[in-house]
PDB file of N, CA and C in Angstrom:
ATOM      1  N   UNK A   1      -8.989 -61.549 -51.021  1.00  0.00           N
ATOM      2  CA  UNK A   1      -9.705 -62.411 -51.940  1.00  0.00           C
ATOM      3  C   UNK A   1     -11.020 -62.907 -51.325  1.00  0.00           C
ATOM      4  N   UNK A   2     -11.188 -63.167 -50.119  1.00  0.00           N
ATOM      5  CA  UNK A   2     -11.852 -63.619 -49.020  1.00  0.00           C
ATOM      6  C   UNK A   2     -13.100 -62.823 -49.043  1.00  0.00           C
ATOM      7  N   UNK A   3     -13.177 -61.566 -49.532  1.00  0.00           N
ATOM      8  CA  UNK A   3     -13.861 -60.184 -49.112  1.00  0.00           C
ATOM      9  C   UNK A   3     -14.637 -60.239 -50.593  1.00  0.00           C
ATOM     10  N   UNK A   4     -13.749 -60.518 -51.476  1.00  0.00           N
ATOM     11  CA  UNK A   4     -14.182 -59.904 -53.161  1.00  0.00           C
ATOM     12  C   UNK A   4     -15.208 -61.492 -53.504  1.00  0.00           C
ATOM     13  N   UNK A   5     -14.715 -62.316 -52.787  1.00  0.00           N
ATOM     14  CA  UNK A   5     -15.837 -63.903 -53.024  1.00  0.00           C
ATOM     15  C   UNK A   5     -17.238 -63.330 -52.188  1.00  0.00           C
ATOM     16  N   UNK A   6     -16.580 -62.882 -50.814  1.00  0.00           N
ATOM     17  CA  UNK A   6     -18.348 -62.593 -49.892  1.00  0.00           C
ATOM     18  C   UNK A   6     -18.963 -61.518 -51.183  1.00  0.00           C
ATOM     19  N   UNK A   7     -18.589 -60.450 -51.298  1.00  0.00           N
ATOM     20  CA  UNK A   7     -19.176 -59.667 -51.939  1.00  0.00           C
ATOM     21  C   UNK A   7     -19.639 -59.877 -53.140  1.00  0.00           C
ATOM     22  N   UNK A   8     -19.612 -61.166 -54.061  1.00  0.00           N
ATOM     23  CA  UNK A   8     -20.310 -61.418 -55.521  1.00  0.00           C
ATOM     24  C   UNK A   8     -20.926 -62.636 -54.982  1.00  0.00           C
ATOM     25  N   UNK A   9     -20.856 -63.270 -54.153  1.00  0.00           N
ATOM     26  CA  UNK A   9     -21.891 -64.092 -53.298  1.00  0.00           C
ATOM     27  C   UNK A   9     -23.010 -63.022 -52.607  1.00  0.00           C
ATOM     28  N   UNK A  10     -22.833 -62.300 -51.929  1.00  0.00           N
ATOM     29  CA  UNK A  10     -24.222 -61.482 -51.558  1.00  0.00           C
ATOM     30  C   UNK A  10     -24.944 -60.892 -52.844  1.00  0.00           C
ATOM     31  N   UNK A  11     -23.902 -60.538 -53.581  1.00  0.00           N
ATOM     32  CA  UNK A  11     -24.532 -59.753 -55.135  1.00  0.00           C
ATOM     33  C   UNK A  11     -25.340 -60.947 -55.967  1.00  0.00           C
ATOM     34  N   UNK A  12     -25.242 -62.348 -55.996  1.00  0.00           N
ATOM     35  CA  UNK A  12     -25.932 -63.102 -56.176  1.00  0.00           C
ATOM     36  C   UNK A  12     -27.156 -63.143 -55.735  1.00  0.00           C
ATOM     37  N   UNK A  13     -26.798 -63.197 -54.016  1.00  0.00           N
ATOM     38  CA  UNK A  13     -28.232 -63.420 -53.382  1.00  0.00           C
ATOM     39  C   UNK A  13     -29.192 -62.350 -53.466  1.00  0.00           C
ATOM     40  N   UNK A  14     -28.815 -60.859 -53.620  1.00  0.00           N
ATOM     41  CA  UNK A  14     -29.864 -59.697 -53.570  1.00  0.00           C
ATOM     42  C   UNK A  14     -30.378 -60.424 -55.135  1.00  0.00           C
ATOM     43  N   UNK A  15     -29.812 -60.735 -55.943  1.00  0.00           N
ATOM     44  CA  UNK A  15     -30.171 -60.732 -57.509  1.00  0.00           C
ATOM     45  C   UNK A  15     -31.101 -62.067 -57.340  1.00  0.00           C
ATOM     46  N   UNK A  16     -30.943 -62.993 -56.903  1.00  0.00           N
ATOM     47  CA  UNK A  16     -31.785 -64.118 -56.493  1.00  0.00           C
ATOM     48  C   UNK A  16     -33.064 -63.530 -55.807  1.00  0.00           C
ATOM     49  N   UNK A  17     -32.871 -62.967 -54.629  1.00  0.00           N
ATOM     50  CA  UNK A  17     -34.313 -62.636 -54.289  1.00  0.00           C
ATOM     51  C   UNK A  17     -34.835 -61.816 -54.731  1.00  0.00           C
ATOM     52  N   UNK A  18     -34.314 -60.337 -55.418  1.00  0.00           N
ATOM     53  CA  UNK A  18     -35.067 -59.678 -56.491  1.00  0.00           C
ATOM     54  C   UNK A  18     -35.636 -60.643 -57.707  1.00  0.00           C
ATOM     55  N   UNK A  19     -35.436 -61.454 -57.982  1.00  0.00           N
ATOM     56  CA  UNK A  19     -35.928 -62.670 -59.321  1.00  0.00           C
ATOM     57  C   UNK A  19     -37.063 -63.056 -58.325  1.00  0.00           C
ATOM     58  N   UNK A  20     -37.080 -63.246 -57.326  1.00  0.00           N
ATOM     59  CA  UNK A  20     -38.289 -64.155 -56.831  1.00  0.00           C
ATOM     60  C   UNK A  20     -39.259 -62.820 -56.758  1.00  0.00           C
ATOM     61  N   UNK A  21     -39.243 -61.751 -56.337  1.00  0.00           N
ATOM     62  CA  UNK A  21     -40.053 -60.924 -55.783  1.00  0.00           C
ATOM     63  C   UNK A  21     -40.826 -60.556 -57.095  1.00  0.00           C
ATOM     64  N   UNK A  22     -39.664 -60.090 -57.890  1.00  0.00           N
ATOM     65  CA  UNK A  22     -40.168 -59.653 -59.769  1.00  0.00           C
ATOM     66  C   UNK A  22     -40.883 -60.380 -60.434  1.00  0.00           C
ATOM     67  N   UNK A  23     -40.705 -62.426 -60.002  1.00  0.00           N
ATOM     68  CA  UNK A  23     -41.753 -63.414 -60.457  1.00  0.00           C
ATOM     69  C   UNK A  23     -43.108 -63.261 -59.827  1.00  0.00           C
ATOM     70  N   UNK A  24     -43.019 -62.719 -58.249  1.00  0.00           N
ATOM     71  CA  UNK A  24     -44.287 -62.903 -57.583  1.00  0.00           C
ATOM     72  C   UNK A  24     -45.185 -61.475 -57.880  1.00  0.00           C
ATOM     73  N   UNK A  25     -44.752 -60.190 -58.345  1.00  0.00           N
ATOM     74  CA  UNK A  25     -44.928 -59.173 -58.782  1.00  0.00           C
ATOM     75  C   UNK A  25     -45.833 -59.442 -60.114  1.00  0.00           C
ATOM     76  N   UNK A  26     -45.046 -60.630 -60.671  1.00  0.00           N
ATOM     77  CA  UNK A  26     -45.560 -60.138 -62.351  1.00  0.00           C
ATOM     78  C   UNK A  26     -46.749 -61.493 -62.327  1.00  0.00           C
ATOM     79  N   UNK A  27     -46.738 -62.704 -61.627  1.00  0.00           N
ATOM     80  CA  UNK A  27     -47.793 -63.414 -61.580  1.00  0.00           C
ATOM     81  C   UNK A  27     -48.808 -62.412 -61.341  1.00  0.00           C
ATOM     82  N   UNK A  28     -49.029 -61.894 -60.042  1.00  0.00           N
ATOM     83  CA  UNK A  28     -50.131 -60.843 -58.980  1.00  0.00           C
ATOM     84  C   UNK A  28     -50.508 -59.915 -60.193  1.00  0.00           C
ATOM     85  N   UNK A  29     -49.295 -59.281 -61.196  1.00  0.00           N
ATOM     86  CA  UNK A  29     -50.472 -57.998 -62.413  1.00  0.00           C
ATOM     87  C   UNK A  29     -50.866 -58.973 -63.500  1.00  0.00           C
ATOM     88  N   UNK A  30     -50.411 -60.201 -64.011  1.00  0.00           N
ATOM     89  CA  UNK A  30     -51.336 -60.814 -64.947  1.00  0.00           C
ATOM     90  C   UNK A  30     -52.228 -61.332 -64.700  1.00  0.00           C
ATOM     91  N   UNK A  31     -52.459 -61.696 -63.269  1.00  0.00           N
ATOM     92  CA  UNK A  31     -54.067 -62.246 -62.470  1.00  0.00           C
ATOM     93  C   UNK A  31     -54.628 -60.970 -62.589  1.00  0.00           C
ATOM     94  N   UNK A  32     -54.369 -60.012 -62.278  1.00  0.00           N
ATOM     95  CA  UNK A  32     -55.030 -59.099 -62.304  1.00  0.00           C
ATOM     96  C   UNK A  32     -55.752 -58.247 -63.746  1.00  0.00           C
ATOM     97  N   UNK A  33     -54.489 -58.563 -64.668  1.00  0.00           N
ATOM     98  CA  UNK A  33     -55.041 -58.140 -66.163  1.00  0.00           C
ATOM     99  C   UNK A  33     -55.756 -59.489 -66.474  1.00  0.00           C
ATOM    100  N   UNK A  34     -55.664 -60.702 -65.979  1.00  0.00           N
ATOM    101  CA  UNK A  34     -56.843 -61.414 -66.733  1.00  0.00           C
ATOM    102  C   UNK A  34     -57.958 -61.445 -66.423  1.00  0.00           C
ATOM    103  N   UNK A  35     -58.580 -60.982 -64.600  1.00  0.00           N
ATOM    104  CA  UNK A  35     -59.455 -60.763 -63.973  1.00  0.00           C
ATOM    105  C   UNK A  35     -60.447 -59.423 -64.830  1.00  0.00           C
ATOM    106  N   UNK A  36     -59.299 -58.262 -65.159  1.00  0.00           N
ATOM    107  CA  UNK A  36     -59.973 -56.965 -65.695  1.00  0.00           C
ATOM    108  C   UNK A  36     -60.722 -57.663 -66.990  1.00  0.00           C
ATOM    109  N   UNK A  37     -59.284 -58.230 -67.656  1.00  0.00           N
ATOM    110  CA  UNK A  37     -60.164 -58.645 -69.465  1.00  0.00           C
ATOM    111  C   UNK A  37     -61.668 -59.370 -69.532  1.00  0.00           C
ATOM    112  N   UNK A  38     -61.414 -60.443 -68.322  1.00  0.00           N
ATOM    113  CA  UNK A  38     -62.918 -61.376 -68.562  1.00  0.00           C
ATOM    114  C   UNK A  38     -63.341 -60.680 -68.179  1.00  0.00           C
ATOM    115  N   UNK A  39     -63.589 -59.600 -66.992  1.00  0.00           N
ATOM    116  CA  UNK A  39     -64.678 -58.830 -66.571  1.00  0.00           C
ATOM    117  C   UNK A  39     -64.900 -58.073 -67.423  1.00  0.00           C
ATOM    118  N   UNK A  40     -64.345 -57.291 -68.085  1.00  0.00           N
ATOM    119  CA  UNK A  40     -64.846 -56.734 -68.851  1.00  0.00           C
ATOM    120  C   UNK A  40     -65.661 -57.118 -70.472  1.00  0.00           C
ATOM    121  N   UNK A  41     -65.127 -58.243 -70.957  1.00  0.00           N
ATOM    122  CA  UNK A  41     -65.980 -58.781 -71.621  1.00  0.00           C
ATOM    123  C   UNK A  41     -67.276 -59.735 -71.111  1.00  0.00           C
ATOM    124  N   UNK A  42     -67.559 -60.116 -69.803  1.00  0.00           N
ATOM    125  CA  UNK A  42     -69.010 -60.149 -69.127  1.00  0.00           C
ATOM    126  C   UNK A  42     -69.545 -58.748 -69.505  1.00  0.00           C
ATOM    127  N   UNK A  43     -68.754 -57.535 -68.317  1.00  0.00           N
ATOM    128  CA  UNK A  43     -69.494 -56.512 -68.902  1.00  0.00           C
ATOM    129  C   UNK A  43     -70.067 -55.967 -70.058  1.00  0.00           C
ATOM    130  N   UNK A  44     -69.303 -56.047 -71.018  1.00  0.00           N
ATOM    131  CA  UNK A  44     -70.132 -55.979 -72.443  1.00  0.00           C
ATOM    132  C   UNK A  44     -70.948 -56.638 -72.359  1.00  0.00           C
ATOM    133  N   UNK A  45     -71.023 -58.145 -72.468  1.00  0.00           N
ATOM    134  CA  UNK A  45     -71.870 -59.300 -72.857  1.00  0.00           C
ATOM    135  C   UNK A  45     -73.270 -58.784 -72.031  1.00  0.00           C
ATOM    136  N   UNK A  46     -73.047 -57.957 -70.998  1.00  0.00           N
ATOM    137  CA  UNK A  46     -74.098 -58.101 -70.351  1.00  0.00           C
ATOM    138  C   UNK A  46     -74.820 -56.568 -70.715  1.00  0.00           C
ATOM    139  N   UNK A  47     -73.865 -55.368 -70.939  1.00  0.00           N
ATOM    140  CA  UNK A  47     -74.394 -54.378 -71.333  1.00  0.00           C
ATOM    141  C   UNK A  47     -75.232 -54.283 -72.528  1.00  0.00           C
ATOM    142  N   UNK A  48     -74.615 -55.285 -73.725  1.00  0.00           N
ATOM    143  CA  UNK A  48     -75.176 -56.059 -74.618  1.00  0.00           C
ATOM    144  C   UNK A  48     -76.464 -56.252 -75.321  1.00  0.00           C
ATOM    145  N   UNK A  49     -76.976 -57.216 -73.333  1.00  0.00           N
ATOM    146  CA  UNK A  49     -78.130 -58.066 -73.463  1.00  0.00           C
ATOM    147  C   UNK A  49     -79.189 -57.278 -72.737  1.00  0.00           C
ATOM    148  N   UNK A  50     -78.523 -56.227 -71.921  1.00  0.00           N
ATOM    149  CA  UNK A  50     -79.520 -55.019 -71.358  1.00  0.00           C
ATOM    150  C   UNK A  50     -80.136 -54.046 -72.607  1.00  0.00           C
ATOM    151  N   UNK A  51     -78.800 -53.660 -73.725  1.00  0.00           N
ATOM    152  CA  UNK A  51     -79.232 -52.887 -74.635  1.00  0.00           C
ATOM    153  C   UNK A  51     -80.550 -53.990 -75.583  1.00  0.00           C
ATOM    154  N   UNK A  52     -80.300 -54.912 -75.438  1.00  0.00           N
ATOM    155  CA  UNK A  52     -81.174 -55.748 -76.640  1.00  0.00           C
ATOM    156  C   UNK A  52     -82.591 -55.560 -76.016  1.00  0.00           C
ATOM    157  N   UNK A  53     -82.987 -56.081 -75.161  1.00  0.00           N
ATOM    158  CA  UNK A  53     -83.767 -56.364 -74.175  1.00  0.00           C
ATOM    159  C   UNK A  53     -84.630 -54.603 -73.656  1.00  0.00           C
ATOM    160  N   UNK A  54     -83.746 -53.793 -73.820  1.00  0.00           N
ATOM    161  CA  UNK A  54     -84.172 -52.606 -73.555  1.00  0.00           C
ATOM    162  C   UNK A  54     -85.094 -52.254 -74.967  1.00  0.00           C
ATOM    163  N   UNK A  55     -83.648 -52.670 -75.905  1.00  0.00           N
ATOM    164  CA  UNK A  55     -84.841 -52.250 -77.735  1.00  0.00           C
ATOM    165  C   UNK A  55     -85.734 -52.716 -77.986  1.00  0.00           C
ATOM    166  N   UNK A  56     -85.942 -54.510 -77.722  1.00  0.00           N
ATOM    167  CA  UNK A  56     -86.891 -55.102 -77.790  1.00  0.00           C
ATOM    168  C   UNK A  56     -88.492 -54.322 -77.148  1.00  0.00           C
ATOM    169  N   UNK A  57     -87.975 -53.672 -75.674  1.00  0.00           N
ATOM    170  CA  UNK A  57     -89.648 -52.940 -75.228  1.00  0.00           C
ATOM    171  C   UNK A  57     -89.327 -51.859 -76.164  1.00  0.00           C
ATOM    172  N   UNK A  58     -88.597 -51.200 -76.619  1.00  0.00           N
ATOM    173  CA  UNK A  58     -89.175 -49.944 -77.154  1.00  0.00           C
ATOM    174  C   UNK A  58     -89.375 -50.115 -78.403  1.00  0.00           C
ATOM    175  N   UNK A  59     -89.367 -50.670 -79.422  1.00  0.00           N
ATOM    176  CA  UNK A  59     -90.084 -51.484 -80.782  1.00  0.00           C
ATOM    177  C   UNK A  59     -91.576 -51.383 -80.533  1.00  0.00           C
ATOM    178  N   UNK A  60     -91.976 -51.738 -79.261  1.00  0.00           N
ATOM    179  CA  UNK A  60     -93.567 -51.422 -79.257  1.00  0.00           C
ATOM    180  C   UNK A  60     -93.902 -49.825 -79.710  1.00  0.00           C
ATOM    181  N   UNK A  61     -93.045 -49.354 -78.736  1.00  0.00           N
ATOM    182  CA  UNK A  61     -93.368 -47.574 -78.682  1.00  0.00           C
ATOM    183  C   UNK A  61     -92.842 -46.661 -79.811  1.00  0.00           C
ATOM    184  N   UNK A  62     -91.932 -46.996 -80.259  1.00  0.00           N
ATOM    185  CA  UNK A  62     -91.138 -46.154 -80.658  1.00  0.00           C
ATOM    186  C   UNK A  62     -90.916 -46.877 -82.343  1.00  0.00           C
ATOM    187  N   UNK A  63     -91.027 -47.738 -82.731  1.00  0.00           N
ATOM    188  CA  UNK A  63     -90.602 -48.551 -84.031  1.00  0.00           C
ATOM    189  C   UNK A  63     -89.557 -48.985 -84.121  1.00  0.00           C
ATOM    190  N   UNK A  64     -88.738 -49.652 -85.288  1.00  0.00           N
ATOM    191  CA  UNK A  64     -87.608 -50.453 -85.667  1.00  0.00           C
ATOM    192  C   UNK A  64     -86.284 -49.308 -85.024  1.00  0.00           C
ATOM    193  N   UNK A  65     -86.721 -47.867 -86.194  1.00  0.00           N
ATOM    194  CA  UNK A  65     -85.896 -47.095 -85.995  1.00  0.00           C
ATOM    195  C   UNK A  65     -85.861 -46.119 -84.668  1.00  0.00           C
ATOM    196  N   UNK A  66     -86.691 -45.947 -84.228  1.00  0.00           N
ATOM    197  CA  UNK A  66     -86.744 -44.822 -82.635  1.00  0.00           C
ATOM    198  C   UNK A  66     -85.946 -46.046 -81.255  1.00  0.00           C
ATOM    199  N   UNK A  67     -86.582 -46.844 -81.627  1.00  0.00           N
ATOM    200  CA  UNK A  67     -85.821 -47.677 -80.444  1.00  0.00           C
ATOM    201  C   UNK A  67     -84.228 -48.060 -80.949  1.00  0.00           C
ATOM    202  N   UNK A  68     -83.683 -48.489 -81.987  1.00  0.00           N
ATOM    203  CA  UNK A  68     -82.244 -48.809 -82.484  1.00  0.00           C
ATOM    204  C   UNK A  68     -81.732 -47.166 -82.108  1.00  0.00           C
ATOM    205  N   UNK A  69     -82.023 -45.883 -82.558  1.00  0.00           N
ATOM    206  CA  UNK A  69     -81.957 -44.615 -82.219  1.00  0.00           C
ATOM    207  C   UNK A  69     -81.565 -44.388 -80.597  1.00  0.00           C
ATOM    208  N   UNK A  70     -82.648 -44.626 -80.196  1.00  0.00           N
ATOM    209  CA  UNK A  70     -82.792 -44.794 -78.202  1.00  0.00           C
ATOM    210  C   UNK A  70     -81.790 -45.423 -77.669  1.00  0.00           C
ATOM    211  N   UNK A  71     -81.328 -46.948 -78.503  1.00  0.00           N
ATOM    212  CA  UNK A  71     -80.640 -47.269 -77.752  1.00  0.00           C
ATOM    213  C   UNK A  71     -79.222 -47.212 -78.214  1.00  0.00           C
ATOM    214  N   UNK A  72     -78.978 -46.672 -79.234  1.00  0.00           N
ATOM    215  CA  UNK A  72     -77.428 -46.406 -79.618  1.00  0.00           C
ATOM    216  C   UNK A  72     -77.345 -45.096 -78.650  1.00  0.00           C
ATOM    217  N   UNK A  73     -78.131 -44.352 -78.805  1.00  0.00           N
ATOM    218  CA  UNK A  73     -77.820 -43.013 -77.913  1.00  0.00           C
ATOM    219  C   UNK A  73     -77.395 -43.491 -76.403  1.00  0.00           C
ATOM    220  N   UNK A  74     -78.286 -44.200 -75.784  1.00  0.00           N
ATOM    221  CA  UNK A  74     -77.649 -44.616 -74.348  1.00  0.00           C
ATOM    222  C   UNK A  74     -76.373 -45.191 -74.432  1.00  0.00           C
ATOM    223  N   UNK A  75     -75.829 -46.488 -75.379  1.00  0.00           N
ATOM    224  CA  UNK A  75     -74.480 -46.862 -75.449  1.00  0.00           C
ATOM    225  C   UNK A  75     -73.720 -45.434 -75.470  1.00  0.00           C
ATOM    226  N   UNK A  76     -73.678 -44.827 -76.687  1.00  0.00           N
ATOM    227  CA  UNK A  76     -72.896 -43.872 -76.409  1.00  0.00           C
ATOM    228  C   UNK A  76     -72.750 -43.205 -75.590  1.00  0.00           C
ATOM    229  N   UNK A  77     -74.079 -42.685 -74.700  1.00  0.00           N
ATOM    230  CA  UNK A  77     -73.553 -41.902 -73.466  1.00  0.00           C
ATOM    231  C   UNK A  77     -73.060 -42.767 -72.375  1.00  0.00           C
ATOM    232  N   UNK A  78     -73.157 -43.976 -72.563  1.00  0.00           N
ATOM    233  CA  UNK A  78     -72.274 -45.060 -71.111  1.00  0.00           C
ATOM    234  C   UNK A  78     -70.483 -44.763 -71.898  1.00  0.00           C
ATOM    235  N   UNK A  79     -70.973 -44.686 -72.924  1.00  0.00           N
ATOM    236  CA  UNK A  79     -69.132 -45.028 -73.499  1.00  0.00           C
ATOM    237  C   UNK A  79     -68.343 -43.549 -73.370  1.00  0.00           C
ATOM    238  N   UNK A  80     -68.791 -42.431 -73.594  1.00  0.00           N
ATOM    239  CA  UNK A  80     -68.710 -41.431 -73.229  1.00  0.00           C
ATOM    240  C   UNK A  80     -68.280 -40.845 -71.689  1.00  0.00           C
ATOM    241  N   UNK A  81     -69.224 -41.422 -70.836  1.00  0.00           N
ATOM    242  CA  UNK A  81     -68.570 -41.354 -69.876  1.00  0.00           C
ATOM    243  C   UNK A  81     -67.425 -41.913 -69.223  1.00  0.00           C
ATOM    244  N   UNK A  82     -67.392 -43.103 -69.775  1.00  0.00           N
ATOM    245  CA  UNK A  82     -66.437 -44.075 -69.280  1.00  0.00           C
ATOM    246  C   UNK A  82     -64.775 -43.088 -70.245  1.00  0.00           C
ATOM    247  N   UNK A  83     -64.993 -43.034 -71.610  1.00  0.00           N
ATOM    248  CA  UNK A  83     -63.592 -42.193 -71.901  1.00  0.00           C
ATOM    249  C   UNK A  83     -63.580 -40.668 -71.265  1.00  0.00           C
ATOM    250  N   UNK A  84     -64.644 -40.482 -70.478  1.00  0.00           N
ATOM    251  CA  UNK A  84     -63.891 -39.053 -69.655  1.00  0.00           C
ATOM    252  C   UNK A  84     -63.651 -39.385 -68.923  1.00  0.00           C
ATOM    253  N   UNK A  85     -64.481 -40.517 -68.008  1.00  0.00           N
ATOM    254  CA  UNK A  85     -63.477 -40.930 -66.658  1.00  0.00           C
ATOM    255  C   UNK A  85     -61.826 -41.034 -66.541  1.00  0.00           C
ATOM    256  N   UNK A  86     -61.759 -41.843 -67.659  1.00  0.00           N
ATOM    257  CA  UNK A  86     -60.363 -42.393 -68.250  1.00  0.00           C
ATOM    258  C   UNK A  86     -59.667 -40.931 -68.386  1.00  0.00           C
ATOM    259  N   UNK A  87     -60.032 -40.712 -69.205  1.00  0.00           N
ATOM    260  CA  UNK A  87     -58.783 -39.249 -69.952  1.00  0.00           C
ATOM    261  C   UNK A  87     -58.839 -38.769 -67.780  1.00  0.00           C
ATOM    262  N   UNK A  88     -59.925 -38.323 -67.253  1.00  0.00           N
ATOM    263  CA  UNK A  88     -59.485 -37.444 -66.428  1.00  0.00           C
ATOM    264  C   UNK A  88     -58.718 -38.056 -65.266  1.00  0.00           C
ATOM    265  N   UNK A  89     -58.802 -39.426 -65.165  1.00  0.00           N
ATOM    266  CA  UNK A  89     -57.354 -40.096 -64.278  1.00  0.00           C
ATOM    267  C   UNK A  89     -56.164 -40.158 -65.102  1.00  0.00           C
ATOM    268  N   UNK A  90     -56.730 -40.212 -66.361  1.00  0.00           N
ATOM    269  CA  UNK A  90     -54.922 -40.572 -66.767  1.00  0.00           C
ATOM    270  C   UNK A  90     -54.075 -38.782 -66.984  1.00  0.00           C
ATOM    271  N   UNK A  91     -55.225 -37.392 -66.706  1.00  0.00           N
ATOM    272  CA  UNK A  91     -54.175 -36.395 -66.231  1.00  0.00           C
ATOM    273  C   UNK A  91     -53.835 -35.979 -65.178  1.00  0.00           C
ATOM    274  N   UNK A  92     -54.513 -37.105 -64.603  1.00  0.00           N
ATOM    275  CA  UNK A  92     -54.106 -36.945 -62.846  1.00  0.00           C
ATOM    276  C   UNK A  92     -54.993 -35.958 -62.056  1.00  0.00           C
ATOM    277  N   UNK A  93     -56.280 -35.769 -62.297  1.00  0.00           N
ATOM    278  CA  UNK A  93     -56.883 -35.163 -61.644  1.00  0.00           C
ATOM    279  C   UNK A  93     -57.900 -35.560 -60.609  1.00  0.00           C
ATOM    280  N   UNK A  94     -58.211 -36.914 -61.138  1.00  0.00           N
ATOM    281  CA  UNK A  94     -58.645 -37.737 -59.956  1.00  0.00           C
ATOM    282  C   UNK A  94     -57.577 -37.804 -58.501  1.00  0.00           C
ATOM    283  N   UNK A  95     -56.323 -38.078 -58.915  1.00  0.00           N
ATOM    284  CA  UNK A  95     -55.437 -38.242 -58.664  1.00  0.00           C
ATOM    285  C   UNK A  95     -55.112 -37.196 -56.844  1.00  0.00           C
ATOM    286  N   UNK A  96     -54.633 -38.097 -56.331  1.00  0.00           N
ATOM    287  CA  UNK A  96     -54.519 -36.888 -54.653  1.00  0.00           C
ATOM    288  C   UNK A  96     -52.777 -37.099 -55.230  1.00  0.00           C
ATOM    289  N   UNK A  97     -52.812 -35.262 -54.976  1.00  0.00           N
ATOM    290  CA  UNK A  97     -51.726 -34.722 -55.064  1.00  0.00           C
ATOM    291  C   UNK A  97     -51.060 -34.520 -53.130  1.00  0.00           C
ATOM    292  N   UNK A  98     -49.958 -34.245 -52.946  1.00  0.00           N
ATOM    293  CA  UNK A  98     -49.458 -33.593 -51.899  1.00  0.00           C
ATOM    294  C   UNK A  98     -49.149 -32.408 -51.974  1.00  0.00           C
ATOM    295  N   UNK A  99     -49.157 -31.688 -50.686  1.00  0.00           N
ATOM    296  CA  UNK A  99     -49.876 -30.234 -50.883  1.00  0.00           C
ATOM    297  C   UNK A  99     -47.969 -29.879 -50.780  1.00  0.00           C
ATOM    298  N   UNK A 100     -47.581 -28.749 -51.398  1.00  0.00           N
ATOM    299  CA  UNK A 100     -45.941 -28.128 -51.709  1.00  0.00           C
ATOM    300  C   UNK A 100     -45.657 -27.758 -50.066  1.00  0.00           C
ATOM    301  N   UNK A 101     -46.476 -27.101 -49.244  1.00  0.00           N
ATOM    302  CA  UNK A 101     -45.871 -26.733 -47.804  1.00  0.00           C
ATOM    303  C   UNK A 101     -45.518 -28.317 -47.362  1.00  0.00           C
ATOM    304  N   UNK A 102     -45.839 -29.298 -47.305  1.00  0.00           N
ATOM    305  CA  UNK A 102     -45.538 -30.618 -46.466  1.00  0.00           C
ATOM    306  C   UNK A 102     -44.323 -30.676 -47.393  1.00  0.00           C
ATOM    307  N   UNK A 103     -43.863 -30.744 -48.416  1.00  0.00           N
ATOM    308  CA  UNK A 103     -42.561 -31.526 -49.340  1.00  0.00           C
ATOM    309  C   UNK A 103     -41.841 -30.404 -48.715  1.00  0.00           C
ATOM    310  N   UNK A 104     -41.754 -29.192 -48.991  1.00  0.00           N
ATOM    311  CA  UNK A 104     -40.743 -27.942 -48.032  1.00  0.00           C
ATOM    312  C   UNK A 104     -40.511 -28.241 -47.176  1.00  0.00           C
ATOM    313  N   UNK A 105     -41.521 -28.226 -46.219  1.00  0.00           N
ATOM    314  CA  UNK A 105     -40.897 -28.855 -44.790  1.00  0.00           C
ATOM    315  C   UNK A 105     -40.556 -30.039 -44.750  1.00  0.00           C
ATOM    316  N   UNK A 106     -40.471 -30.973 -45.217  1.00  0.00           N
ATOM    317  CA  UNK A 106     -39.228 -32.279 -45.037  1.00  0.00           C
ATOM    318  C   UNK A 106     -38.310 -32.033 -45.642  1.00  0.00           C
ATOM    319  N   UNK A 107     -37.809 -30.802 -46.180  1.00  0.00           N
ATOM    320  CA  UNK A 107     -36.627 -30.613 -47.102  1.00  0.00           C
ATOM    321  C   UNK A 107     -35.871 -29.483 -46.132  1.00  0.00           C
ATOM    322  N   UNK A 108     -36.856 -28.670 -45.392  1.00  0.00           N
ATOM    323  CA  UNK A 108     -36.045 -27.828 -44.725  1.00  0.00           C
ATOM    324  C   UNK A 108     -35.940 -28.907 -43.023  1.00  0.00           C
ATOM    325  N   UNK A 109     -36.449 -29.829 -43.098  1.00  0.00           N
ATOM    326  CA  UNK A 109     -35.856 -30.632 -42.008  1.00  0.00           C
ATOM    327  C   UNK A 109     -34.866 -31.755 -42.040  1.00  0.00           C
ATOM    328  N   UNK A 110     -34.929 -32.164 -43.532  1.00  0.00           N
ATOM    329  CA  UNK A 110     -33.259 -32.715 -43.626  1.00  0.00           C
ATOM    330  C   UNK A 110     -32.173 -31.954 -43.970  1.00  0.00           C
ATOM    331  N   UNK A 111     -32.485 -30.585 -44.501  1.00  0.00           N
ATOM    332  CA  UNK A 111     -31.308 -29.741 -44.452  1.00  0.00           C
ATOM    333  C   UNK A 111     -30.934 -29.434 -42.944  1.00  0.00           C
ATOM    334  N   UNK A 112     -31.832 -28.897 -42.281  1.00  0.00           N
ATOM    335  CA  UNK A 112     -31.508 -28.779 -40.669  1.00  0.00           C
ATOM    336  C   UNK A 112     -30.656 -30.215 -39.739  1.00  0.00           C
ATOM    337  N   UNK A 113     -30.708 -31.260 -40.394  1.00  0.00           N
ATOM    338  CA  UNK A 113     -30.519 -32.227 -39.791  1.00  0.00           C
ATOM    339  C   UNK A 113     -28.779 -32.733 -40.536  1.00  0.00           C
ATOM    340  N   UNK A 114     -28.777 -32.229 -41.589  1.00  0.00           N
ATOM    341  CA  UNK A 114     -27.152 -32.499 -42.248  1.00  0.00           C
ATOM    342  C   UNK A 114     -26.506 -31.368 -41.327  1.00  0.00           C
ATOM    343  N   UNK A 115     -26.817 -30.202 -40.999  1.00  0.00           N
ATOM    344  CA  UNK A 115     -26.079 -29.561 -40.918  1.00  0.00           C
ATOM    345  C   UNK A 115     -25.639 -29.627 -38.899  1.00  0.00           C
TER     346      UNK A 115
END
């Protein structure tokens, strides 16, 4: 009986300090998703006030429409790049792979090592 009490007393405590680690885990990614969100709405705000400020000089050169033209074209090519960046990490090609000879050989060295 002595044995079956230690053992749902330790099963407590791993479950206790997994709760603390999983609280300090999930504070650390919502600082972090609230850090991304405001930054990224500065970034707009500021990409924004570059695009305005950019149309404003080219209204001299270019008119109402060549500069609104000019500068939708640059947004789009910033936004453009930014969704290929994206698509090409999220198929993992940014991504460092490990090369198949290193995973073999730790597989043919724990087989060597069971046996």
């Amino acid at each position: 009986m002595n044995r079956i009490t230690n053992l749902i007393l330790s099963f407590f405590d791993l479950v206790e300090a997994e709760g603390r680690s999983f609280r300090i885990q999930t504070e650390r990614m919502l600082r972090g998703i609230m850090v991304l969100f405001f930054g990224g709405v500065l970034l707009t705000a500021a990409l924004l006030a570059a695009a305005f400020g950019f149309y404003t000089l080219l209204v001299f050169f270019l008119g109402v429409s060549g500069a609104a033209f000019a500068v939708a074209l640059m947004l789009a090519a910033c936004g453009m790049a930014l969704i290929k960046k994206g698509l090409a990490t999220e198929h993992g090609q940014n991504a460092a792979q490990p090369e198949p000879a290193q995973n073999e050989n730790k597989e043919a060295a724990s087989d060597e090592q069971t046996k």
